[in-house]
PDB file of N, CA and C in Angstrom:
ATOM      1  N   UNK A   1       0.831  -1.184   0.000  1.00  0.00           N
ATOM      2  CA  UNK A   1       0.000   0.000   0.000  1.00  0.00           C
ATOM      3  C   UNK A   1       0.878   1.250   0.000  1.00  0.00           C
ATOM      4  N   UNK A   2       1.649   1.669   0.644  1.00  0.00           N
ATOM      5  CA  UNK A   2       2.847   2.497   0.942  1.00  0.00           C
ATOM      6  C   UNK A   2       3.439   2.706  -0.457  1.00  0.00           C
ATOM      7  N   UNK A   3       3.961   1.623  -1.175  1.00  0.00           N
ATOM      8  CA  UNK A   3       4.585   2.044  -2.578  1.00  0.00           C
ATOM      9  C   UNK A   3       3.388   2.615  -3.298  1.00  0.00           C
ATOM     10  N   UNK A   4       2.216   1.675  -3.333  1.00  0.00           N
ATOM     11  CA  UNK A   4       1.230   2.817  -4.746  1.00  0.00           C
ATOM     12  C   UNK A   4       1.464   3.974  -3.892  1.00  0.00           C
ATOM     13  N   UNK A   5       1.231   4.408  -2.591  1.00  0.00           N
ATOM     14  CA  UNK A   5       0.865   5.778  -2.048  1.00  0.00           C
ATOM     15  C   UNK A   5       2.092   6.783  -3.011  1.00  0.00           C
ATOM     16  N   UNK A   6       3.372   5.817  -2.547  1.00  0.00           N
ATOM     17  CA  UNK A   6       4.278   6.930  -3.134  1.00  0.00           C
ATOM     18  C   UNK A   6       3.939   7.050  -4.463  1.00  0.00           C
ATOM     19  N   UNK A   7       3.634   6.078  -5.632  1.00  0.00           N
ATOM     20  CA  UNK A   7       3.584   6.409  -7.280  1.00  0.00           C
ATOM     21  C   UNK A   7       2.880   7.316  -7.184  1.00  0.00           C
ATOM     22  N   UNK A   8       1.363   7.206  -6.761  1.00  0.00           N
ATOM     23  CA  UNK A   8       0.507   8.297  -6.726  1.00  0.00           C
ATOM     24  C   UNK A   8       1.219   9.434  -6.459  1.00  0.00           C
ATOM     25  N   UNK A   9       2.031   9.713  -5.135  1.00  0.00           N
ATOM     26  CA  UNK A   9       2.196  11.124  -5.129  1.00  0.00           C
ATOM     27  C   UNK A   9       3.449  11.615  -5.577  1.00  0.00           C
ATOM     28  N   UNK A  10       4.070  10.988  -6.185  1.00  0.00           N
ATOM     29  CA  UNK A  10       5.321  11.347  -7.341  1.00  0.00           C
ATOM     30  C   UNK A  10       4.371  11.652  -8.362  1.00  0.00           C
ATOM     31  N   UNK A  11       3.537  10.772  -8.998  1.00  0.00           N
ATOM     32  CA  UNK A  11       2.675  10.903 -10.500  1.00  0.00           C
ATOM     33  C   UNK A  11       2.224  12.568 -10.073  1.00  0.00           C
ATOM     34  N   UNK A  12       1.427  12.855  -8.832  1.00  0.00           N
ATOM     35  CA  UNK A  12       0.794  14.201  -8.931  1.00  0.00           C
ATOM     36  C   UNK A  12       1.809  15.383  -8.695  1.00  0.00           C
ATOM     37  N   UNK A  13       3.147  14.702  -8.514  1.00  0.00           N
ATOM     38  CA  UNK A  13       4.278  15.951  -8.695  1.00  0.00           C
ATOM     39  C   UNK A  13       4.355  16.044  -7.497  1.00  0.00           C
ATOM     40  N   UNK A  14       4.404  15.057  -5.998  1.00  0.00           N
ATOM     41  CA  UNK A  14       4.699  15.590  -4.810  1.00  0.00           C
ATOM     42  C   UNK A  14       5.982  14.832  -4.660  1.00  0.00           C
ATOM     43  N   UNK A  15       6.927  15.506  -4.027  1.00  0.00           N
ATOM     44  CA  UNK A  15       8.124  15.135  -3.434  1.00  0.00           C
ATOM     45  C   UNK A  15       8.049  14.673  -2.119  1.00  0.00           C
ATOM     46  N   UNK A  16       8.845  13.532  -1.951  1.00  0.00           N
ATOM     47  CA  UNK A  16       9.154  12.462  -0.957  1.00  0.00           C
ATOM     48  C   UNK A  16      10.244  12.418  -0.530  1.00  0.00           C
ATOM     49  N   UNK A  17      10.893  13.039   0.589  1.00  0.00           N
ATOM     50  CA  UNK A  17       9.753  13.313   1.825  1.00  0.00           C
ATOM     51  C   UNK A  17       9.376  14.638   2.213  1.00  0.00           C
ATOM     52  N   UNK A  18       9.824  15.512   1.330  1.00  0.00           N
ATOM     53  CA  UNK A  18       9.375  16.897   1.303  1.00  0.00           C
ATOM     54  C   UNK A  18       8.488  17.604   1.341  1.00  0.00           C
ATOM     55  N   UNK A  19       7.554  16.698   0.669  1.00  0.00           N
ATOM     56  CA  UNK A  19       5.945  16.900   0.326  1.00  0.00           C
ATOM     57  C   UNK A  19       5.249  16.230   1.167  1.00  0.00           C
ATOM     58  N   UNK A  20       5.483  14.819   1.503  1.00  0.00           N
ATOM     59  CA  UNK A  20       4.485  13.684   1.793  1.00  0.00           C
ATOM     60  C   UNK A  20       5.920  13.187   2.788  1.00  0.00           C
ATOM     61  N   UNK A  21       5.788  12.342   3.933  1.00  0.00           N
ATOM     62  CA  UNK A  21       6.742  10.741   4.779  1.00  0.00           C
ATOM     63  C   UNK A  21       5.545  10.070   4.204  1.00  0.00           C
ATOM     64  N   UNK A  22       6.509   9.124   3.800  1.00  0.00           N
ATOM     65  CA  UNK A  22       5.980   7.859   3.831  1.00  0.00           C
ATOM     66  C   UNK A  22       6.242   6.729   4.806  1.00  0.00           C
ATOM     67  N   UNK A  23       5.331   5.934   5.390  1.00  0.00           N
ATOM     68  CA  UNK A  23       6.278   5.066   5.945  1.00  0.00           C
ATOM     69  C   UNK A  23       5.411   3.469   6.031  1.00  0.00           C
ATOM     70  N   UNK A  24       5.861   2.851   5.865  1.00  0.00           N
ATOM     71  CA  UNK A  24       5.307   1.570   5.357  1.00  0.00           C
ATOM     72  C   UNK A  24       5.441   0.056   6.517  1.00  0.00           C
ATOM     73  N   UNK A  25       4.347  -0.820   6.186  1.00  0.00           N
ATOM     74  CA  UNK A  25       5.032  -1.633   7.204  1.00  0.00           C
ATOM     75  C   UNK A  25       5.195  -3.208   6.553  1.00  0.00           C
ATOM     76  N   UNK A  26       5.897  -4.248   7.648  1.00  0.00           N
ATOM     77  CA  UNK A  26       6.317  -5.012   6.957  1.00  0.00           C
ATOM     78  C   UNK A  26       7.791  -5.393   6.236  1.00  0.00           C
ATOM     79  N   UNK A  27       8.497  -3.930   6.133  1.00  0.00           N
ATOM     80  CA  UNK A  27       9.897  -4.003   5.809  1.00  0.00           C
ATOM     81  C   UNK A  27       9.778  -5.313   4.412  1.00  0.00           C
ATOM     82  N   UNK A  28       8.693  -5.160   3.282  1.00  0.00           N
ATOM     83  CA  UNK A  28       8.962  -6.106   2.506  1.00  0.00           C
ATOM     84  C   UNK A  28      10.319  -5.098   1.421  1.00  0.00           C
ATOM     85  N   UNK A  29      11.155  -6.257   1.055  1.00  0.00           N
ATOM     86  CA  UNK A  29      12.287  -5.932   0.295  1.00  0.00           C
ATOM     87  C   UNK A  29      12.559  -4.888  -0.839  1.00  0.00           C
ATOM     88  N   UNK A  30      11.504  -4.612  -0.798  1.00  0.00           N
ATOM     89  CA  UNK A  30      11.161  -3.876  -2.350  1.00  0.00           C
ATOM     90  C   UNK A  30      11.298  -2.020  -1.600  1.00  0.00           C
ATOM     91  N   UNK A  31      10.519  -1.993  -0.479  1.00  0.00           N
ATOM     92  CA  UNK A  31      11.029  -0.759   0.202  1.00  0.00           C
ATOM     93  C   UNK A  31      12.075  -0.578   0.289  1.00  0.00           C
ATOM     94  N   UNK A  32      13.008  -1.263   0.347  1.00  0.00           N
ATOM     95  CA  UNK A  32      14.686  -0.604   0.455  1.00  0.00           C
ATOM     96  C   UNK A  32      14.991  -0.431  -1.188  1.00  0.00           C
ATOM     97  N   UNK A  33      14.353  -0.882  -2.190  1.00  0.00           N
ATOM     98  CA  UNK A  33      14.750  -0.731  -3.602  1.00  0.00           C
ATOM     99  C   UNK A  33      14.313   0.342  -4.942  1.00  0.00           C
ATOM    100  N   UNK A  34      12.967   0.822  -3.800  1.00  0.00           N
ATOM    101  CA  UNK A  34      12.588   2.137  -4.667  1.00  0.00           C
ATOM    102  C   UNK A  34      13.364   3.031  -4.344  1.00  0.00           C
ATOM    103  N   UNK A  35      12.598   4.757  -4.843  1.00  0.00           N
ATOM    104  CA  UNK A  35      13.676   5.599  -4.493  1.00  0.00           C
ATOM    105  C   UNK A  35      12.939   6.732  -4.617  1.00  0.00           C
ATOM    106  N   UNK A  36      12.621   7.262  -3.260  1.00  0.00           N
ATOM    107  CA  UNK A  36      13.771   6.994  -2.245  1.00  0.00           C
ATOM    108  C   UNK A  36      12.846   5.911  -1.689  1.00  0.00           C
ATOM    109  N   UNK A  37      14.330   5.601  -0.809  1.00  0.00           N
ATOM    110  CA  UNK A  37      14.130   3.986   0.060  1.00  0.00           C
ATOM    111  C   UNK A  37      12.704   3.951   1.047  1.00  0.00           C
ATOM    112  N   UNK A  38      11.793   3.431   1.353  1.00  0.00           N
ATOM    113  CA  UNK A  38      10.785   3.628   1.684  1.00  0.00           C
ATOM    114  C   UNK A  38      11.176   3.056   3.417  1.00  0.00           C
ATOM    115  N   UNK A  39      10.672   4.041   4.218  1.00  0.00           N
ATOM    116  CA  UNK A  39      10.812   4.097   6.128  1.00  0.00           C
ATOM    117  C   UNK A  39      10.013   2.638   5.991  1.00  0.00           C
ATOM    118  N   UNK A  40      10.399   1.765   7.103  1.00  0.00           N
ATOM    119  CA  UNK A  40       9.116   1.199   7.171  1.00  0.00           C
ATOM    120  C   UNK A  40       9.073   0.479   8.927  1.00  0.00           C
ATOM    121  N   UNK A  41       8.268  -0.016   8.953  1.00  0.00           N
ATOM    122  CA  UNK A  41       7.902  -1.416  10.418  1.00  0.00           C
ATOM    123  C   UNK A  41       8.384  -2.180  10.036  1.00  0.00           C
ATOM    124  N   UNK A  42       9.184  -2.932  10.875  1.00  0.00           N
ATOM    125  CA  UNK A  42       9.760  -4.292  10.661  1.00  0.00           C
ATOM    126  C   UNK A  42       9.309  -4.906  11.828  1.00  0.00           C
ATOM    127  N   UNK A  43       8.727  -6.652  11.684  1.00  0.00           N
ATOM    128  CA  UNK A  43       8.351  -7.163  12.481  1.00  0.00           C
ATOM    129  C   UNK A  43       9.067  -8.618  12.416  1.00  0.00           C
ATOM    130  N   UNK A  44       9.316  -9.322  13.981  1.00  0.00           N
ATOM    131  CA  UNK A  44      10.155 -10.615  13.675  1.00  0.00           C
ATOM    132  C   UNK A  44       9.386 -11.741  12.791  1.00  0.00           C
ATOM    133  N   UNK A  45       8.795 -11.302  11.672  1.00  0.00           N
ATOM    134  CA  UNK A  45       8.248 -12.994  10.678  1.00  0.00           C
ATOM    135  C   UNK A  45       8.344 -14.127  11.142  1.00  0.00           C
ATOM    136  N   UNK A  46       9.400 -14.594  10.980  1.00  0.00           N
ATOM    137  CA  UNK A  46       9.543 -16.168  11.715  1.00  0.00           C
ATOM    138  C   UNK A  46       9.101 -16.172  12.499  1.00  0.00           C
ATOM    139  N   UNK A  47       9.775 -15.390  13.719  1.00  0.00           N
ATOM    140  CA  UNK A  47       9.360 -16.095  15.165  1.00  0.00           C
ATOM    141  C   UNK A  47       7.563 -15.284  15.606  1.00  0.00           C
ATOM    142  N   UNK A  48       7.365 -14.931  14.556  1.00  0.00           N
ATOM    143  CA  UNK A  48       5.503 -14.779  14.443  1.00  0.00           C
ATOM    144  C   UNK A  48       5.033 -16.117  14.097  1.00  0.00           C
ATOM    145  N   UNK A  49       5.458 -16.507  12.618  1.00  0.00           N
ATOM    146  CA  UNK A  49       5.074 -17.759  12.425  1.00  0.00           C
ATOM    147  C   UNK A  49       5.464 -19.197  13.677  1.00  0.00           C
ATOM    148  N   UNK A  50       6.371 -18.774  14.147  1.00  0.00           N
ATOM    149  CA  UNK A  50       6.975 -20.266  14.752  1.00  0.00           C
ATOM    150  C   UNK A  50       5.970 -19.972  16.264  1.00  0.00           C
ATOM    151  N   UNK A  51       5.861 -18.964  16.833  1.00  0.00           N
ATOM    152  CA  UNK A  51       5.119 -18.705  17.722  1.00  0.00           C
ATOM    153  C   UNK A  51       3.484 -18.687  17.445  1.00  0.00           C
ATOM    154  N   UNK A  52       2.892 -18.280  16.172  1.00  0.00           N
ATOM    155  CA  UNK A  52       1.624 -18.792  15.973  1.00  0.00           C
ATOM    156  C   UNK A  52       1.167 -19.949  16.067  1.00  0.00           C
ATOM    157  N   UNK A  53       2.043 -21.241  15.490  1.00  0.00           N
ATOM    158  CA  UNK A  53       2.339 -22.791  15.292  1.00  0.00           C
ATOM    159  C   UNK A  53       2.120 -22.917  16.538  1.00  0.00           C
ATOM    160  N   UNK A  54       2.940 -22.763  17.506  1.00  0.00           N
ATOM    161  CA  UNK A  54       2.801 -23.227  19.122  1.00  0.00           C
ATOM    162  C   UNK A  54       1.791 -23.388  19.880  1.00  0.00           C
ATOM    163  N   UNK A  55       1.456 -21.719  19.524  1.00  0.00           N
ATOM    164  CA  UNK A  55      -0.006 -21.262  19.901  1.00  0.00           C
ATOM    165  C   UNK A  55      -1.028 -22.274  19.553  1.00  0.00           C
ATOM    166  N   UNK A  56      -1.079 -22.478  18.417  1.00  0.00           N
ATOM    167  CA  UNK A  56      -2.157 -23.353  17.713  1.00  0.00           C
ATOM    168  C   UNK A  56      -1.984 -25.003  18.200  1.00  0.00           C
ATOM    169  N   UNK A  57      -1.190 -25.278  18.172  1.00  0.00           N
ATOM    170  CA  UNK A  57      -0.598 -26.766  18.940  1.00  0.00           C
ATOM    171  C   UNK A  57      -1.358 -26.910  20.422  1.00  0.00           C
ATOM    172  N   UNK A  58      -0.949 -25.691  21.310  1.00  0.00           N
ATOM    173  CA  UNK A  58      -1.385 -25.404  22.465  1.00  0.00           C
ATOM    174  C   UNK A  58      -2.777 -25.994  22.749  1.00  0.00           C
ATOM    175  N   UNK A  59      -3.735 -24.771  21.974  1.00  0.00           N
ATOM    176  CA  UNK A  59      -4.793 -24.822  21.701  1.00  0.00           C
ATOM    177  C   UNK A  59      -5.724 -25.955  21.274  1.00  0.00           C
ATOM    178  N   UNK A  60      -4.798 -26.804  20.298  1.00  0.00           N
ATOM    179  CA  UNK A  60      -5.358 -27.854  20.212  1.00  0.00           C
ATOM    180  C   UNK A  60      -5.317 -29.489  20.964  1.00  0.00           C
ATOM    181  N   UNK A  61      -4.175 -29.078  21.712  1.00  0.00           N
ATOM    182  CA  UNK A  61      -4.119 -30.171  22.892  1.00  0.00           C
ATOM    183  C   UNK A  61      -4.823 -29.797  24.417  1.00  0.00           C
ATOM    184  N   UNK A  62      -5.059 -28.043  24.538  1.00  0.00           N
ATOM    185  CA  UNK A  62      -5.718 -27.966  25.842  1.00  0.00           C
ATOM    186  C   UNK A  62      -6.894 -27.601  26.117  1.00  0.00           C
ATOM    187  N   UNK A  63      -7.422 -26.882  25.025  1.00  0.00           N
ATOM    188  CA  UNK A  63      -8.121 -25.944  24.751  1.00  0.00           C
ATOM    189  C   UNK A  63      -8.812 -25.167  25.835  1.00  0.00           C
ATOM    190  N   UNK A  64      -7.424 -24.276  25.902  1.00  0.00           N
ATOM    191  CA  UNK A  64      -7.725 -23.426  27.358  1.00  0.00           C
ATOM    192  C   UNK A  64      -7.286 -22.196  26.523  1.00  0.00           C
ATOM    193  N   UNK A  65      -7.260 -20.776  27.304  1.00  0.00           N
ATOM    194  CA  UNK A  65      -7.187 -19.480  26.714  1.00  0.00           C
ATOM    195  C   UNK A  65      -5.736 -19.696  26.080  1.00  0.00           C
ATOM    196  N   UNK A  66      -5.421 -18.650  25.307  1.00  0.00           N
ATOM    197  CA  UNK A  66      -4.311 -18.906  24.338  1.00  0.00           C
ATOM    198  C   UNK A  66      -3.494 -17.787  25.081  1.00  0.00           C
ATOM    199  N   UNK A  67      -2.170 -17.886  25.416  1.00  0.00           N
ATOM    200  CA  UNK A  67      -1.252 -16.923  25.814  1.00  0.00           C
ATOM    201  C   UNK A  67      -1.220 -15.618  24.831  1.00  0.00           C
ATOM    202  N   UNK A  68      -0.672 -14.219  25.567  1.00  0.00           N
ATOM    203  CA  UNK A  68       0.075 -13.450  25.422  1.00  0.00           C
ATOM    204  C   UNK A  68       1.013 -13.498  24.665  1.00  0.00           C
ATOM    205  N   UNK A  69       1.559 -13.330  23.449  1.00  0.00           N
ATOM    206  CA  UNK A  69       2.831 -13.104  23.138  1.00  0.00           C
ATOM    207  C   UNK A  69       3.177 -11.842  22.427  1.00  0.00           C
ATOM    208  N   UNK A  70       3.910 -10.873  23.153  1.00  0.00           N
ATOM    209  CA  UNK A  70       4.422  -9.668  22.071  1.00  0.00           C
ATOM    210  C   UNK A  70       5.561  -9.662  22.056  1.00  0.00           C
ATOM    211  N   UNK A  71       5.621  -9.122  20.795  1.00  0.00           N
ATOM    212  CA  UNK A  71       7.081  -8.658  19.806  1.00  0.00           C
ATOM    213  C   UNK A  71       7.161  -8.065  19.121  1.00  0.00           C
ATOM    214  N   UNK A  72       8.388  -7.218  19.762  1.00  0.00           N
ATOM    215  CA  UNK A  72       8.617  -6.118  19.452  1.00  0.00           C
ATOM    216  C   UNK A  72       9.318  -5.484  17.949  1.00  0.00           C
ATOM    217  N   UNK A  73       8.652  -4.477  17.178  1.00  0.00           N
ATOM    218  CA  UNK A  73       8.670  -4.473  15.849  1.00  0.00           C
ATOM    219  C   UNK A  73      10.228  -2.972  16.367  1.00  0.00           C
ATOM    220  N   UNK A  74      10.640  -3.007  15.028  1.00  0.00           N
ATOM    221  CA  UNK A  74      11.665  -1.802  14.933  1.00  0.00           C
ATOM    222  C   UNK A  74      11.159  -0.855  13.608  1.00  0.00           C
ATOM    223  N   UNK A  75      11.397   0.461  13.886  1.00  0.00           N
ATOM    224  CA  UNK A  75      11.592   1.244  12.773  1.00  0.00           C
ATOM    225  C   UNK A  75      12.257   1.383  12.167  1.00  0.00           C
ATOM    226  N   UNK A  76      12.251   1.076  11.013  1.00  0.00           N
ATOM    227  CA  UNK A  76      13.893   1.358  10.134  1.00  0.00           C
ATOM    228  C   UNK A  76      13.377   2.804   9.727  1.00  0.00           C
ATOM    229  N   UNK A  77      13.844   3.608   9.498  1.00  0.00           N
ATOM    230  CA  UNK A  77      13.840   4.741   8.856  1.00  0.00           C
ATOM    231  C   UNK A  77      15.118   5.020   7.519  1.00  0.00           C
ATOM    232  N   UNK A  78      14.408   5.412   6.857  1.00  0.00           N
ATOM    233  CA  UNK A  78      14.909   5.905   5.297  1.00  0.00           C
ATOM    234  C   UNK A  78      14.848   6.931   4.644  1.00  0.00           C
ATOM    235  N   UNK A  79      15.140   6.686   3.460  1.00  0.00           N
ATOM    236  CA  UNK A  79      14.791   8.293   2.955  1.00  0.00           C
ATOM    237  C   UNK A  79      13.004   8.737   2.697  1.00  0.00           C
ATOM    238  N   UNK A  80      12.385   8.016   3.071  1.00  0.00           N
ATOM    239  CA  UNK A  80      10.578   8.361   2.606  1.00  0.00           C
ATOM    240  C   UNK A  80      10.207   8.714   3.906  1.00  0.00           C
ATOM    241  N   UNK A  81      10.833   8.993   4.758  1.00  0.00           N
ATOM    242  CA  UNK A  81      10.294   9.467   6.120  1.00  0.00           C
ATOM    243  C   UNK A  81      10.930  10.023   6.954  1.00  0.00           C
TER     244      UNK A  81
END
């Protein structure tokens, strides 16, 4: 979503980050490859997935409330923000 935002506002002649921050989440690869490099959220993937799995394992051997788990995302910052 973050990259169309930026085409759109390059296409209408706005400058990034002058005009518009952008900042995106997900840290997918392609944000570090436009230009400028797009800010974004980065979150631990794996250990989301490997910790969802558990969860779900849990759940299906106890079926009692499902734990708490947070983790903690980082900002990368770049040139779009």
């Amino acid at each position: 979503v973050a990259l169309g935002i930026m085409r759109a506002a390059i296409e209408d002649g706005l400058r990034i980050p002058d005009d518009l921050a952008i900042i995106g989440y997900d840290n997918l690869e392609i944000g570090s490859l436009v230009d400028p490099p797009l800010s974004t959220v980065s979150q631990p993937i794996e250990q989301l997935g490997r910790d969802s799995f558990a969860l779900a394992l849990d759940l299906l051997k106890d079926f009692r409330d499902p734990a708490t788990i947070i983790h903690q995302p980082e900002l990368m910052i770049r040139a779009s923000g």
